[in-house]
PDB file of N, CA and C in Angstrom:
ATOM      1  N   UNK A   1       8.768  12.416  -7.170  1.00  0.00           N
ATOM      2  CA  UNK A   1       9.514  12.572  -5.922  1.00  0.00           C
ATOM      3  C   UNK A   1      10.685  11.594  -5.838  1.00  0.00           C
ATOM      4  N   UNK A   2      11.581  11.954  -5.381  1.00  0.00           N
ATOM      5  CA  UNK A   2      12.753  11.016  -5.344  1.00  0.00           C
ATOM      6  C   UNK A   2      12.646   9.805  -4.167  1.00  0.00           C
ATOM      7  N   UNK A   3      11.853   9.622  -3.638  1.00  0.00           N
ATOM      8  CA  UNK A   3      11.350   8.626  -2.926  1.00  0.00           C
ATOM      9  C   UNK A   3      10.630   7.502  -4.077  1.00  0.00           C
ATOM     10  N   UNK A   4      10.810   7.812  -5.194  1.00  0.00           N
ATOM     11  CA  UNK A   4      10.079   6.631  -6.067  1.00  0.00           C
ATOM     12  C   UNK A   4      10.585   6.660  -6.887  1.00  0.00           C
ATOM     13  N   UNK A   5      12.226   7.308  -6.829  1.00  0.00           N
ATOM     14  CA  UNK A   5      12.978   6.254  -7.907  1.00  0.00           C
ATOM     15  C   UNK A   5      13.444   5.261  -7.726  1.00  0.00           C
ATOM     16  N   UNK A   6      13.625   4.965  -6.766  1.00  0.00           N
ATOM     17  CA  UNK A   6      14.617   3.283  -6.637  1.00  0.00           C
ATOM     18  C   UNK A   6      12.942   2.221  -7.102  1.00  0.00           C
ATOM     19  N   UNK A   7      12.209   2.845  -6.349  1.00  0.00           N
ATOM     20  CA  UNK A   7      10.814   1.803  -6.791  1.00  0.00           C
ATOM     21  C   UNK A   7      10.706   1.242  -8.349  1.00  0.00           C
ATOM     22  N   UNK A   8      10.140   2.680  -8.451  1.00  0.00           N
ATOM     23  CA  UNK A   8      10.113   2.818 -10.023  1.00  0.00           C
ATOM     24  C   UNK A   8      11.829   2.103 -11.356  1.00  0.00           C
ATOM     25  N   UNK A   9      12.461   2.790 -10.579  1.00  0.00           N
ATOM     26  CA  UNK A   9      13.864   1.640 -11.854  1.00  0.00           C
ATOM     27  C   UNK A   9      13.593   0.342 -11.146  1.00  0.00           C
ATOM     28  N   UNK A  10      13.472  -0.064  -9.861  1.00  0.00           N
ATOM     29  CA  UNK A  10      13.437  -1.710  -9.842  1.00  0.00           C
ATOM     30  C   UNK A  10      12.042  -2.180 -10.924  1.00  0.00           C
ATOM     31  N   UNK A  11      11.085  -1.597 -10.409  1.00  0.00           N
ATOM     32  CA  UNK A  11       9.623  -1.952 -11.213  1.00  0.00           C
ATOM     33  C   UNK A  11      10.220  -2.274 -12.763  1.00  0.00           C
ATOM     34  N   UNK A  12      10.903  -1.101 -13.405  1.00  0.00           N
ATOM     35  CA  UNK A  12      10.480  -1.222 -14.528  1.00  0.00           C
ATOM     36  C   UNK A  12      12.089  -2.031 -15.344  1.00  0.00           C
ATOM     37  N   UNK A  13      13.111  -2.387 -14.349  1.00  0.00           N
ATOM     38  CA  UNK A  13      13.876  -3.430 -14.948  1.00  0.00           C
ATOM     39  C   UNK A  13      13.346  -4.719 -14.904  1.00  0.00           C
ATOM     40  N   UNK A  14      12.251  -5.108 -13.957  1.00  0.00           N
ATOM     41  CA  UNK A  14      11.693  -6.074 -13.565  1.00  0.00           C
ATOM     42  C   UNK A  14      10.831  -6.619 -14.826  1.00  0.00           C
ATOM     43  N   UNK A  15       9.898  -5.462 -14.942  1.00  0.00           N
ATOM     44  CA  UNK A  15       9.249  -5.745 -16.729  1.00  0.00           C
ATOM     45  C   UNK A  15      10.083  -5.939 -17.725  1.00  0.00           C
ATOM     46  N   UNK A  16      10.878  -5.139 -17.818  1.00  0.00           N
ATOM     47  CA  UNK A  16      11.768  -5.032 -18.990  1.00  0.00           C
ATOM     48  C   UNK A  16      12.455  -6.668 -19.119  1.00  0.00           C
ATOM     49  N   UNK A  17      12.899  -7.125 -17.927  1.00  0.00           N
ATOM     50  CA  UNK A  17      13.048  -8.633 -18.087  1.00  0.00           C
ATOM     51  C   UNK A  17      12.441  -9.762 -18.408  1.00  0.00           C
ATOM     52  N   UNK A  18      11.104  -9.478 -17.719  1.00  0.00           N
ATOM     53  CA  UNK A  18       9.782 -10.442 -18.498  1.00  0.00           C
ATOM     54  C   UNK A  18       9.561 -10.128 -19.737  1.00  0.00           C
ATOM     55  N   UNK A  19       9.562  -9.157 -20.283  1.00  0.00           N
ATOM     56  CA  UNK A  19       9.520  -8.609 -21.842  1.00  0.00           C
ATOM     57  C   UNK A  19      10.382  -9.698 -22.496  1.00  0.00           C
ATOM     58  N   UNK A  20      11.376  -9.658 -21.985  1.00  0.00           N
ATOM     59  CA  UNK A  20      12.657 -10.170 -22.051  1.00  0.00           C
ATOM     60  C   UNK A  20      12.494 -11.625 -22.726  1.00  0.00           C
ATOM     61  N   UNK A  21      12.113 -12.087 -21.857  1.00  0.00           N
ATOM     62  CA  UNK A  21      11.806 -13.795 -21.199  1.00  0.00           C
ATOM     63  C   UNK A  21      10.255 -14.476 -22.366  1.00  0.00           C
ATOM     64  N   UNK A  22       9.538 -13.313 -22.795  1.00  0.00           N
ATOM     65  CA  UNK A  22       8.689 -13.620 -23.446  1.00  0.00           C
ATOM     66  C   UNK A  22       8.960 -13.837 -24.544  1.00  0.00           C
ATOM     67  N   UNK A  23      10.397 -14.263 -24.997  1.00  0.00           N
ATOM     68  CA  UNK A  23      10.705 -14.192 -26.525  1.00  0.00           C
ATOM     69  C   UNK A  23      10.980 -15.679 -26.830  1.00  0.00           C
ATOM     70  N   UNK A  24      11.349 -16.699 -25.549  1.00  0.00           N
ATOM     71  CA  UNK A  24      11.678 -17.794 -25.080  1.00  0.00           C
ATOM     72  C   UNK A  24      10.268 -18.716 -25.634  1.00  0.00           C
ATOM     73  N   UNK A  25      10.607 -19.609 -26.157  1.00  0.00           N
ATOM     74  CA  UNK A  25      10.080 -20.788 -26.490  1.00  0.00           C
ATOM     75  C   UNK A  25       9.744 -21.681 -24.934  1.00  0.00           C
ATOM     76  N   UNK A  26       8.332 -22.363 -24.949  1.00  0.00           N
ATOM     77  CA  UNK A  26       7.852 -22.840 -23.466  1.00  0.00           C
ATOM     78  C   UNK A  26       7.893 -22.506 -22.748  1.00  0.00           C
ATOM     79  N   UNK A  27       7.476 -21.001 -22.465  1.00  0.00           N
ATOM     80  CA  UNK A  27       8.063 -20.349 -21.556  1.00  0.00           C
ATOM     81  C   UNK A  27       6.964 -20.438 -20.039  1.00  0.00           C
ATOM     82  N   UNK A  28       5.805 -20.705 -20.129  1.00  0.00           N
ATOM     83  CA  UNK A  28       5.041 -20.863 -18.681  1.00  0.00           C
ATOM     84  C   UNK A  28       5.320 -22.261 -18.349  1.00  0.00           C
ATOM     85  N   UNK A  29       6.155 -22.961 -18.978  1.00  0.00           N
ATOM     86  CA  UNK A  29       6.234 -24.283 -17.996  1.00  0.00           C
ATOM     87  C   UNK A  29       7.865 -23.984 -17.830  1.00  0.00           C
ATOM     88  N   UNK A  30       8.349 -23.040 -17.561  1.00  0.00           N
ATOM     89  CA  UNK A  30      10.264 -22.989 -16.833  1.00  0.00           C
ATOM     90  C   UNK A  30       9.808 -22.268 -15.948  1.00  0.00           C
ATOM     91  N   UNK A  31      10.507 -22.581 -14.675  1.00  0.00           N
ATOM     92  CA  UNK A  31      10.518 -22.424 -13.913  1.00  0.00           C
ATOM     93  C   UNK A  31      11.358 -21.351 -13.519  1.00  0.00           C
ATOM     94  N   UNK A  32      12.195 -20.346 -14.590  1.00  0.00           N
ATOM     95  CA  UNK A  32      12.523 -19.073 -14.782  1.00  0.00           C
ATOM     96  C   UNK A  32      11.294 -17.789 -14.815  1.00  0.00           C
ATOM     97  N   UNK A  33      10.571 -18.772 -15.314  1.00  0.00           N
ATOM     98  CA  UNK A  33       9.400 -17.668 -15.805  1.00  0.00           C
ATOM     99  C   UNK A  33       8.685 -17.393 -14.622  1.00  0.00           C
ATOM    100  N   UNK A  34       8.100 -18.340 -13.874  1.00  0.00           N
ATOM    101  CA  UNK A  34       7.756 -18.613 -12.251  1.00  0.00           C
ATOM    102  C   UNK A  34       8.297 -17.559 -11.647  1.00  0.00           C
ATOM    103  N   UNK A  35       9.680 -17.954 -11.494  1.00  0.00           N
ATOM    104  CA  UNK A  35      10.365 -16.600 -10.577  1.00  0.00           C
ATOM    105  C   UNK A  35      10.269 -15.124 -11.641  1.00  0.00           C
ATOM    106  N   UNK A  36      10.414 -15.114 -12.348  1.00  0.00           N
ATOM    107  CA  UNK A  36      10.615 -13.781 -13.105  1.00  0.00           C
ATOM    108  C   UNK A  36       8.685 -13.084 -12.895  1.00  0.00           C
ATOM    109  N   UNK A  37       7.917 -13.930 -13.160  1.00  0.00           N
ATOM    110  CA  UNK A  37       6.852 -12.942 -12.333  1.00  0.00           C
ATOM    111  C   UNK A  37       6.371 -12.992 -10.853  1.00  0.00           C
ATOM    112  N   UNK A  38       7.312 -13.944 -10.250  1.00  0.00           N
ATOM    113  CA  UNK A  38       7.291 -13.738  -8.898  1.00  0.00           C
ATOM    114  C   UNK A  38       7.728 -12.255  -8.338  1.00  0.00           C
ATOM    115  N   UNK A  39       9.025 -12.258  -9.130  1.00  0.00           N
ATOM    116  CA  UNK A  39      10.008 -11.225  -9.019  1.00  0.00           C
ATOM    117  C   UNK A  39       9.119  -9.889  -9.566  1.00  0.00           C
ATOM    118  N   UNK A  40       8.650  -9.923 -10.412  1.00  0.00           N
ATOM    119  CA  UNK A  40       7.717  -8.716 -11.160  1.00  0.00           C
ATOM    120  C   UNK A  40       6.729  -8.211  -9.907  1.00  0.00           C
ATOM    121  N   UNK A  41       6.032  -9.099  -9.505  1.00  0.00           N
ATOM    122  CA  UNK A  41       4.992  -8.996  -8.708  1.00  0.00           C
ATOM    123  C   UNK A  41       5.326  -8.096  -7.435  1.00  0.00           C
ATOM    124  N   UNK A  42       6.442  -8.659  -6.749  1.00  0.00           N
ATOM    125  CA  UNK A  42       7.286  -7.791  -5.918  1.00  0.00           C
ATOM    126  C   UNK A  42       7.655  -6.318  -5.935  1.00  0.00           C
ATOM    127  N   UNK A  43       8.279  -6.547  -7.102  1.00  0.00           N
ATOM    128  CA  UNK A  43       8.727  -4.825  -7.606  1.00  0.00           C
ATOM    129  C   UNK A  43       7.388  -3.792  -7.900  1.00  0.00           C
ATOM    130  N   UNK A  44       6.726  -4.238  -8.318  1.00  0.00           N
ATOM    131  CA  UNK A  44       5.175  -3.662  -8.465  1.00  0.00           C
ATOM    132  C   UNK A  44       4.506  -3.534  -6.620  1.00  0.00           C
ATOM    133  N   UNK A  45       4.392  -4.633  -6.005  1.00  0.00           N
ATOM    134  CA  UNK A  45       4.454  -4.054  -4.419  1.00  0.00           C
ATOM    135  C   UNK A  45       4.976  -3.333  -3.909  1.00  0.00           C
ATOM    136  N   UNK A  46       6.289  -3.316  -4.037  1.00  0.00           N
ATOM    137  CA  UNK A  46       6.481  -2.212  -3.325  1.00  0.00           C
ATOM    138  C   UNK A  46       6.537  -0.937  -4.051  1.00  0.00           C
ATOM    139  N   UNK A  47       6.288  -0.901  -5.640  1.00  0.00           N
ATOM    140  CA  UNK A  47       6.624   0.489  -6.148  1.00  0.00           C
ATOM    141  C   UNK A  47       5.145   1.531  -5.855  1.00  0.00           C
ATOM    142  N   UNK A  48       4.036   0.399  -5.516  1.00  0.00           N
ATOM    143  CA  UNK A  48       2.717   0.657  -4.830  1.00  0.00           C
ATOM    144  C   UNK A  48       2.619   0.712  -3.412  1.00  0.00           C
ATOM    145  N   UNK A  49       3.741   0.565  -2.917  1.00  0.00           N
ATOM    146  CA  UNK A  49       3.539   0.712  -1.258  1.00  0.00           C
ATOM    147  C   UNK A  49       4.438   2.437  -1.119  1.00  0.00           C
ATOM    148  N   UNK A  50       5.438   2.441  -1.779  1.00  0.00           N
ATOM    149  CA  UNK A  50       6.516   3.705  -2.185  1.00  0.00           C
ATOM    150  C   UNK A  50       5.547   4.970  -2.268  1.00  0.00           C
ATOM    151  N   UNK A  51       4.444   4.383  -3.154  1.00  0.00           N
ATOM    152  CA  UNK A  51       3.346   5.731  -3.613  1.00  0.00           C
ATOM    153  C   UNK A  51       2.796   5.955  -2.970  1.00  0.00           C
ATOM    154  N   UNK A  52       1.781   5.064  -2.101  1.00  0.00           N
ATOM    155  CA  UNK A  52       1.000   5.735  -1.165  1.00  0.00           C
ATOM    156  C   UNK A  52       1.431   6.042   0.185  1.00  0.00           C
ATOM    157  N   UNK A  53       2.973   5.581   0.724  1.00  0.00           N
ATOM    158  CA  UNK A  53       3.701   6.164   1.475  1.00  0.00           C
ATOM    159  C   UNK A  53       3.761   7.455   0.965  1.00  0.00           C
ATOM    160  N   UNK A  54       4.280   8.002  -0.195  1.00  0.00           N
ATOM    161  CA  UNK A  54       4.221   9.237  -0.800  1.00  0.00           C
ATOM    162  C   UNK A  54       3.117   9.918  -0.436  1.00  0.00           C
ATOM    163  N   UNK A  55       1.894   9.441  -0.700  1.00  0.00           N
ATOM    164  CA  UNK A  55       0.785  10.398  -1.091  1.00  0.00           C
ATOM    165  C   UNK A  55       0.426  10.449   0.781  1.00  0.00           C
ATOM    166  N   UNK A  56       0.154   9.683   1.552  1.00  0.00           N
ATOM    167  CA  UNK A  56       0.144  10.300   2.755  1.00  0.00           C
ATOM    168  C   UNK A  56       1.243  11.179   3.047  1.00  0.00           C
ATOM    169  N   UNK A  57       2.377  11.352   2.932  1.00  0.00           N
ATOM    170  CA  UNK A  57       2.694  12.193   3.423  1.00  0.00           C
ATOM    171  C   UNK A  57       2.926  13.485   2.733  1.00  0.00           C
ATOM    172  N   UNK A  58       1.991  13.399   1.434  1.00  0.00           N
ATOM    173  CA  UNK A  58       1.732  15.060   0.707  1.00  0.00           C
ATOM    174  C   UNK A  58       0.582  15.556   1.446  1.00  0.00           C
ATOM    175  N   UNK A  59      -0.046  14.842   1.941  1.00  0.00           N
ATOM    176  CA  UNK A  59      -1.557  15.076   2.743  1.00  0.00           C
ATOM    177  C   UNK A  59      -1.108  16.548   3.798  1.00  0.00           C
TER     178      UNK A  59
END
């Protein structure tokens, strides 16, 4: 449904950046990394709030 694309491309540039970030040497003690799955965590909320907004209103 087009109600879960903006979710879905934020979600999955969000990974695609931690992917990213995992190539980085020390990477759980920068404080990039902190925010980058802060930031992940987010995009995954709401791409899970997007869906079941969806699915109630297929009901």
């Amino acid at each position: 449904p087009e109600i879960l694309d903006e979710p879905v491309e934020q979600a999955f540039k969000r990974l695609r950046n931690l992917r990213d970030l995992l190539e980085e040497p020390d990477l759980c003690k920068d404080a990039v990394w902190t925010s980058a799955v802060a930031t992940m965590s987010e995009a995954i909320d709401s791409l899970r709030r997007a869906m079941r907004d969806e699915l109630a209103e297929s009901d």
